[in-house]
Each structure stands twice: as structure tokens, then as C-alpha cells.
N, C-alpha and C. Protein backbone atom coordinates (compact mmCIF):
# COMPACT_ATOMS: atom_id res chain seq x y z
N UNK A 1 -72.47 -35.15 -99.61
CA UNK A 1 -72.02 -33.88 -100.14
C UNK A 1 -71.84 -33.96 -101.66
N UNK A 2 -71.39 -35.07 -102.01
CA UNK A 2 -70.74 -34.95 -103.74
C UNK A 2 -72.52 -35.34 -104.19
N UNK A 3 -73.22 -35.56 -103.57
CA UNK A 3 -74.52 -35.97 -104.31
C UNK A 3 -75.41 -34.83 -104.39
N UNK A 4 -74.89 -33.43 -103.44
CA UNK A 4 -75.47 -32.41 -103.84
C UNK A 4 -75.07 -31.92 -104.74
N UNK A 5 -73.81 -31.71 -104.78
CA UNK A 5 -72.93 -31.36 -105.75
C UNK A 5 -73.44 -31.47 -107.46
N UNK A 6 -73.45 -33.19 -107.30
CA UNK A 6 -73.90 -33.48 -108.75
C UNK A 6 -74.65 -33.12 -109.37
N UNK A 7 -76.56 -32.88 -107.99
CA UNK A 7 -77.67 -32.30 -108.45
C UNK A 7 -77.67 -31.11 -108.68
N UNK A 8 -76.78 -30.31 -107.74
CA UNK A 8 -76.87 -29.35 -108.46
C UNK A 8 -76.48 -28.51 -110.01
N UNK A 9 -75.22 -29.27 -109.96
CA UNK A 9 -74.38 -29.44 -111.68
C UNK A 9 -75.79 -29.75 -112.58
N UNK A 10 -76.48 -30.87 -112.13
CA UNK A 10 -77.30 -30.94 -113.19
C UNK A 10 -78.34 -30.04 -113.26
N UNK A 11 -79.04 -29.97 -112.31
CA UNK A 11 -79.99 -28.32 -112.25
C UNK A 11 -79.57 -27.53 -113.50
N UNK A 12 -78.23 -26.41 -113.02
CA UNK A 12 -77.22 -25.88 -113.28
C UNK A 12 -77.48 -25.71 -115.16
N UNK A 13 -76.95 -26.61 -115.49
CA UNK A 13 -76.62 -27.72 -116.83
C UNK A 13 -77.77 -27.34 -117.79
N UNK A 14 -79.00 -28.03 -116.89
CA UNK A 14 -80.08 -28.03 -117.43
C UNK A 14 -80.61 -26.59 -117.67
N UNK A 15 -80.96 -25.79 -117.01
CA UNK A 15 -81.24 -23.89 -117.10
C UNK A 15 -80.06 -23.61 -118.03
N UNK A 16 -78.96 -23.82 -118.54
CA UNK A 16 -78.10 -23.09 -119.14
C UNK A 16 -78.83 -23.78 -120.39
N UNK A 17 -79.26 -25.22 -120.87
CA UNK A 17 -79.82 -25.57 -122.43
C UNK A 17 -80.59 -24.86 -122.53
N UNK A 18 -81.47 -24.61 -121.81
CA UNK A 18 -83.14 -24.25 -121.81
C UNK A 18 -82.67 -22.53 -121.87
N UNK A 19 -81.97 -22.27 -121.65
CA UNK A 19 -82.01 -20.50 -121.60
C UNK A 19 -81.52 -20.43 -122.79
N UNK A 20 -80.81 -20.68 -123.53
CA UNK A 20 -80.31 -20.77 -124.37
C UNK A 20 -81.00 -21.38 -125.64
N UNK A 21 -82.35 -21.64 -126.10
CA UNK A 21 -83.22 -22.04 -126.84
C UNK A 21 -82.99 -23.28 -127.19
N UNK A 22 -82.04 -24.45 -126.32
CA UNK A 22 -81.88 -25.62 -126.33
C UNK A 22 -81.14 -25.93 -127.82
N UNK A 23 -81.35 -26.84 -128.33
CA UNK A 23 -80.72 -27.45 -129.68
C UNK A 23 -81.51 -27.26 -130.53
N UNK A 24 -80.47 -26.29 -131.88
CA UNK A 24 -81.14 -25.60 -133.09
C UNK A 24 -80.15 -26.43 -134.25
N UNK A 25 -80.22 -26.01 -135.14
CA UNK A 25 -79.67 -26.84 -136.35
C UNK A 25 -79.05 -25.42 -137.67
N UNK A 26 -78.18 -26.08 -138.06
CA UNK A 26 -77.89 -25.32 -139.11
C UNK A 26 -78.27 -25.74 -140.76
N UNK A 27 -78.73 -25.06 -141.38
CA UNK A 27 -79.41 -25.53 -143.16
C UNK A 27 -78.30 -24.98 -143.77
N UNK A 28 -78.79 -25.32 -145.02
CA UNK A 28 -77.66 -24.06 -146.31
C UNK A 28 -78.69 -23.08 -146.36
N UNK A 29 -78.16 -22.76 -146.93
CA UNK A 29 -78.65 -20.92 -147.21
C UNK A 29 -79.91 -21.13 -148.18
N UNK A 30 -80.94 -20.70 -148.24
CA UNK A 30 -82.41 -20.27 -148.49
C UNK A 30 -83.56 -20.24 -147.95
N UNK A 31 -84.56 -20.42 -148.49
CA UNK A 31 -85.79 -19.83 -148.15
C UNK A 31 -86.33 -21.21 -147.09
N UNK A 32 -87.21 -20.99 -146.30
CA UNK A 32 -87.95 -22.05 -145.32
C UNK A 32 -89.00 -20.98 -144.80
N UNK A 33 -89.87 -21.78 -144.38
CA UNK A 33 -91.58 -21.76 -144.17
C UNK A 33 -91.53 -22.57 -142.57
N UNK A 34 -91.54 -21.36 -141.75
CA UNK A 34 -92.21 -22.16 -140.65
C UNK A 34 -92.97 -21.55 -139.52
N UNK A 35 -92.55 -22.08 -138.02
CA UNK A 35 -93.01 -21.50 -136.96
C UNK A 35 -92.28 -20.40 -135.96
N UNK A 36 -93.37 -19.56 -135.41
CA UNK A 36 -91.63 -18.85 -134.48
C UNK A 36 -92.17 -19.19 -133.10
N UNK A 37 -91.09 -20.22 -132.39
CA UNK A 37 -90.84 -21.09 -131.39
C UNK A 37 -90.95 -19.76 -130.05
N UNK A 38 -89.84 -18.89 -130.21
CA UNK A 38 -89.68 -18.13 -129.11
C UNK A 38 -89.04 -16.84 -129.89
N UNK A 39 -89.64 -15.73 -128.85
CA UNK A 39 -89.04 -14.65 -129.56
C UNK A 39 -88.04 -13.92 -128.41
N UNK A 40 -86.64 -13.91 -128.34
CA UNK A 40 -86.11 -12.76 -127.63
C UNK A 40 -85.80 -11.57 -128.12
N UNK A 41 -86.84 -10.61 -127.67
CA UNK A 41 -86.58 -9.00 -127.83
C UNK A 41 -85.52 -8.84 -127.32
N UNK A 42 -84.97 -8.67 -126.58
CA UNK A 42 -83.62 -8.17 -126.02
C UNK A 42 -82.75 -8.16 -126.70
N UNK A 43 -82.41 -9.30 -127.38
CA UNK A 43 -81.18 -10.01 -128.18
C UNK A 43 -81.87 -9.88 -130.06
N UNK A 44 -82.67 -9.22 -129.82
CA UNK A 44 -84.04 -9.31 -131.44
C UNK A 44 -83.15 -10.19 -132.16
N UNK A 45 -83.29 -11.90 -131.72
CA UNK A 45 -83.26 -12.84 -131.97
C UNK A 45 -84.58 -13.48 -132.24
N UNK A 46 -84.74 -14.84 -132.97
CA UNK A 46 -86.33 -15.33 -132.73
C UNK A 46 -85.62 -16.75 -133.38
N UNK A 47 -86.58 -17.81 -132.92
CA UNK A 47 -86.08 -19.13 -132.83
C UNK A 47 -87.30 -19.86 -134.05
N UNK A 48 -87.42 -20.11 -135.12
CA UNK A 48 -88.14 -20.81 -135.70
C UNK A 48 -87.86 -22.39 -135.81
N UNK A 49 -89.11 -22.82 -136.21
CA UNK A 49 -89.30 -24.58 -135.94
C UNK A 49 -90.09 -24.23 -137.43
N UNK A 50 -88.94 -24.96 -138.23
CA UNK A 50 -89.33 -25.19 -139.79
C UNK A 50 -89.86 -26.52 -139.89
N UNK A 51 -91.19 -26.57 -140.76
CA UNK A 51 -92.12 -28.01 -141.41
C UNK A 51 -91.34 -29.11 -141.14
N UNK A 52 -89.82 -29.23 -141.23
CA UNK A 52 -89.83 -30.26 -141.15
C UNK A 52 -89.04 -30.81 -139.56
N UNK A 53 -89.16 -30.17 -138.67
CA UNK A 53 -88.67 -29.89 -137.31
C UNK A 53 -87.27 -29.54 -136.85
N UNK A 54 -86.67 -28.93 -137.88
CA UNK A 54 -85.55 -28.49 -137.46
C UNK A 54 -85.62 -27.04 -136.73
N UNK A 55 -85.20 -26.68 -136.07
CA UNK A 55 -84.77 -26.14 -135.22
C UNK A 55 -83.96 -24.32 -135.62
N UNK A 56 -84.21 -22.82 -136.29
CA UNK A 56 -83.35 -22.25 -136.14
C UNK A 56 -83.15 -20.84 -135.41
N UNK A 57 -82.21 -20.62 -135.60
CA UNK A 57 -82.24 -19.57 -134.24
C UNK A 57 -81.41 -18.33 -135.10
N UNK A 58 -82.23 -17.31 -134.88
CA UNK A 58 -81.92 -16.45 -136.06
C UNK A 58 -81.80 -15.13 -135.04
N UNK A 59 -80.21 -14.25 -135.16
CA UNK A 59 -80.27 -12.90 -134.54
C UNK A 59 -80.31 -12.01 -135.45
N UNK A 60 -80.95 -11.19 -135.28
CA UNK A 60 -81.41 -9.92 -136.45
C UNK A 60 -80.20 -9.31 -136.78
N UNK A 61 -79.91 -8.64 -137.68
CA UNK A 61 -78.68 -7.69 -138.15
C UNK A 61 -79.16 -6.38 -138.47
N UNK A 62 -78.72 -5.31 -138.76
CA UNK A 62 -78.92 -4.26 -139.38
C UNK A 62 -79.95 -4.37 -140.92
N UNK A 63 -79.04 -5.55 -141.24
CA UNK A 63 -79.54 -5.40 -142.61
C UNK A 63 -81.06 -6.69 -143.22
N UNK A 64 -81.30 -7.22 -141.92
CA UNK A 64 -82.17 -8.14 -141.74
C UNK A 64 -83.54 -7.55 -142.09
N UNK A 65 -84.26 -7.52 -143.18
CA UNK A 65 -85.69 -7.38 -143.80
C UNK A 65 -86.82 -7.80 -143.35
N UNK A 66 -87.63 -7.14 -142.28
CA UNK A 66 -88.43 -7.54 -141.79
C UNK A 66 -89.75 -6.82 -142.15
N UNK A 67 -90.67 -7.77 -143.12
CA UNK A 67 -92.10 -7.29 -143.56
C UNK A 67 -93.49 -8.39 -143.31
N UNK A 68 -94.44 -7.45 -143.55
CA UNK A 68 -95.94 -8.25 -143.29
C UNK A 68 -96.67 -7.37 -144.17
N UNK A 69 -97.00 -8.43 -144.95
CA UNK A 69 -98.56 -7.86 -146.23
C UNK A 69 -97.59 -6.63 -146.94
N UNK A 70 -96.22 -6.84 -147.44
CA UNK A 70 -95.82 -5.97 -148.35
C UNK A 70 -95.56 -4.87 -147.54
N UNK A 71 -94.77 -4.94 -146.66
CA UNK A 71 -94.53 -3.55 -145.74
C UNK A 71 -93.65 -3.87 -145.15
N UNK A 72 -92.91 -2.91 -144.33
CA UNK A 72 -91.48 -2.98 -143.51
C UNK A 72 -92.52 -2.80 -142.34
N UNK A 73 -92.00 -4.20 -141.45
CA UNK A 73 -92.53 -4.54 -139.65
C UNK A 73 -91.57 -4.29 -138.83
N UNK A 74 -92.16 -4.12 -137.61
CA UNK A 74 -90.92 -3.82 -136.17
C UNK A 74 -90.57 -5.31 -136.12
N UNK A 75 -89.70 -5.51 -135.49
CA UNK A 75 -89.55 -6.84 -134.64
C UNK A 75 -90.67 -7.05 -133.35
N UNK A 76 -91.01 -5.42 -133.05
CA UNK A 76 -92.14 -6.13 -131.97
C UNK A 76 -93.50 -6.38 -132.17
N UNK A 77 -93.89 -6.68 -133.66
CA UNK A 77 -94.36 -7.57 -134.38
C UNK A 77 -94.90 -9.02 -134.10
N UNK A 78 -93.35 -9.32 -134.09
CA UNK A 78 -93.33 -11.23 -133.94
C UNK A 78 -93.64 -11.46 -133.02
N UNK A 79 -94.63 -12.63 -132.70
CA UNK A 79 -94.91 -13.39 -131.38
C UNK A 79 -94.82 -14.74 -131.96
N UNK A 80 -94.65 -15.55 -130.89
CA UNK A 80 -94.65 -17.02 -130.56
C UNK A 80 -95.80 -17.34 -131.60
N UNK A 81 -95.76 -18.78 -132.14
CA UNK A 81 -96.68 -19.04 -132.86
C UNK A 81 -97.04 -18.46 -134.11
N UNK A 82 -96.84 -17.47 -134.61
CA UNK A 82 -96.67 -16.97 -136.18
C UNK A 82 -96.25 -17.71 -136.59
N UNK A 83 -96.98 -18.03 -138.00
CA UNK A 83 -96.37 -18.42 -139.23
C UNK A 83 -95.25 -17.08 -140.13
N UNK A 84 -93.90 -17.56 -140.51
CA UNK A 84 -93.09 -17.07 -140.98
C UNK A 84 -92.64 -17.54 -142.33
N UNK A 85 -91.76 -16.75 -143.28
CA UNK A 85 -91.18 -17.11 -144.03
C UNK A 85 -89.49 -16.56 -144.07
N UNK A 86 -88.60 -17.46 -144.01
CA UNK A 86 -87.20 -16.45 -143.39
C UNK A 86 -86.57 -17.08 -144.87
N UNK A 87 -85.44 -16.29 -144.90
CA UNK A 87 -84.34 -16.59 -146.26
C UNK A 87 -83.31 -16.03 -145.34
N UNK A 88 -82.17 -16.99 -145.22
CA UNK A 88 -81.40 -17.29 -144.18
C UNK A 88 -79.52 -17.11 -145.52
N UNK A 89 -78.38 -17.10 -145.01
CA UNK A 89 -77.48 -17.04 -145.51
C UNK A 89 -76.47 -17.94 -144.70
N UNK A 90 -75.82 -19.04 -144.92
CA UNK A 90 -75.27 -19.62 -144.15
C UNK A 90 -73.35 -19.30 -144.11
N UNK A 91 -73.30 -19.05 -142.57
CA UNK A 91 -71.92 -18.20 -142.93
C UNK A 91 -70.90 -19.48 -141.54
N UNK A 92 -70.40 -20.50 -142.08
CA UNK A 92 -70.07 -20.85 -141.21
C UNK A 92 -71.22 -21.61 -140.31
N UNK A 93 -71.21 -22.08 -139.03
CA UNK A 93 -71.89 -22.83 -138.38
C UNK A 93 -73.41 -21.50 -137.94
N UNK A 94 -73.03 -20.43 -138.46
CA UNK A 94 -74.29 -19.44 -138.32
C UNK A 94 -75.03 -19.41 -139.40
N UNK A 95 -76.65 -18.93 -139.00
CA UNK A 95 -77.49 -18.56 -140.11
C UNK A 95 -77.73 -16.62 -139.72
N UNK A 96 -77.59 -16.76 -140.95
CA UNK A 96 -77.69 -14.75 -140.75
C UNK A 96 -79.24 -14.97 -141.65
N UNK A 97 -80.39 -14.15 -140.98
CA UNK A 97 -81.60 -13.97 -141.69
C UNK A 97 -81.36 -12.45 -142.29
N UNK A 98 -81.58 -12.89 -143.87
CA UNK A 98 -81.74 -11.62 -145.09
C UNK A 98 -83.16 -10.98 -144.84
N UNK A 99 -84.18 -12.22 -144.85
CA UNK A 99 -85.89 -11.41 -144.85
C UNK A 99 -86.18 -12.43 -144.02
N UNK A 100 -87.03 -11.65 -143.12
CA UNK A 100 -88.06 -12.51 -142.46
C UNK A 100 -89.45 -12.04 -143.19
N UNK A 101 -90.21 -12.95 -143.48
CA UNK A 101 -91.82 -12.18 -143.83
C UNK A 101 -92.81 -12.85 -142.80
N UNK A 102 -93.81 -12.28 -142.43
CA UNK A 102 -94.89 -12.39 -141.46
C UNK A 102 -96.11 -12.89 -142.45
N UNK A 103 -96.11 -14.56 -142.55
CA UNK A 103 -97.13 -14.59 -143.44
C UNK A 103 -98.68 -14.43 -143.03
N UNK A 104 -98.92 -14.64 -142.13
CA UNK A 104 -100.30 -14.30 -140.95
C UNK A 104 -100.47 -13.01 -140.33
């Protein structure tokens, strides 16, 4: 019984990292060049994997700048795999994104 128990805790455990875009990282505040890992529309969040493999996980705000080729973009825009350029503000253990740009 306690050995179901455990497997299941770990199951469990494991779906809660993974839903959760697993382990991201926090920078200081500026500009980075990278990838976008995963995008959640729901939450118009999006998870980039910057050049040098860190990890960030960025939820949109009101005031969050989102363009491509010199223009204001939707968020439903972004897909997986774009190249990005974000300028991030570090507030505490959060990154608030100022601009995202769609360099592709």
C-alpha cells in the first residue's frame, strides 16, 4: 500500500513541474535574444529559452509591447519555436516583459 502511495506522490509531483513550465530562472532587467519554448494563451504567458539556456517565463501585462517588422502583434502571433527579442524588468523574484519583438 505505502508503495502505491509513493508512486503515486511521484506521478503526482512530476505533472505538477511539467505543467508548470518546469524550472525557469530569473536575470536583471534587460534586453535578451532568444527562443519561445512554450506558449500559454490562456494565461498570455510564453516561456523563452535565451542563447545561453536559461530558462524565462514571462506573463503579459497590460502594458507589455508586443511587435513584428515595426508593428503592434496579437499574442496569437507567437508560436513555439520563434525567434524573439524580450526586454524584461526585474521586480523581485519576477520578470515583467516591457517589449517582446517577433524577430522572424
Amino acid at each position: 500500500m505505502k508503495k502505491k502511495l509513493f508512486y503515486s506522490a511521484i506521478i503526482i509531483l512530476t505533472f505538477m513541474v511539467s505543467a508548470c513550465g518546469g524550472k525557469t530562472d530569473v536575470v536583471d532587467s534587460g534586453t535578451y535574444e532568444g527562443t519561445i519554448k512554450e506558449v500559454e494563451a490562456e494565461k498570455t504567458e510564453i516561456y523563452v529559452e535565451t542563447s545561453d539556456g536559461k530558462t524565462l517565463e514571462l506573463y503579459f501585462t497590460d502594458e507589455t509591447k508586443l511587435t513584428q517588422d515595426g508593428e503592434e502583434a496579437q499574442f496569437s502571433s507567437l508560436t513555439e519555436g520563434q525567434k524573439v527579442e524580450v526586454t524584461v524588468e526585474k521586480v523581485g523574484k519576477r520578470l515583467d516583459p516591457k517589449s517582446v519583438k517577433i524577430l522572424e
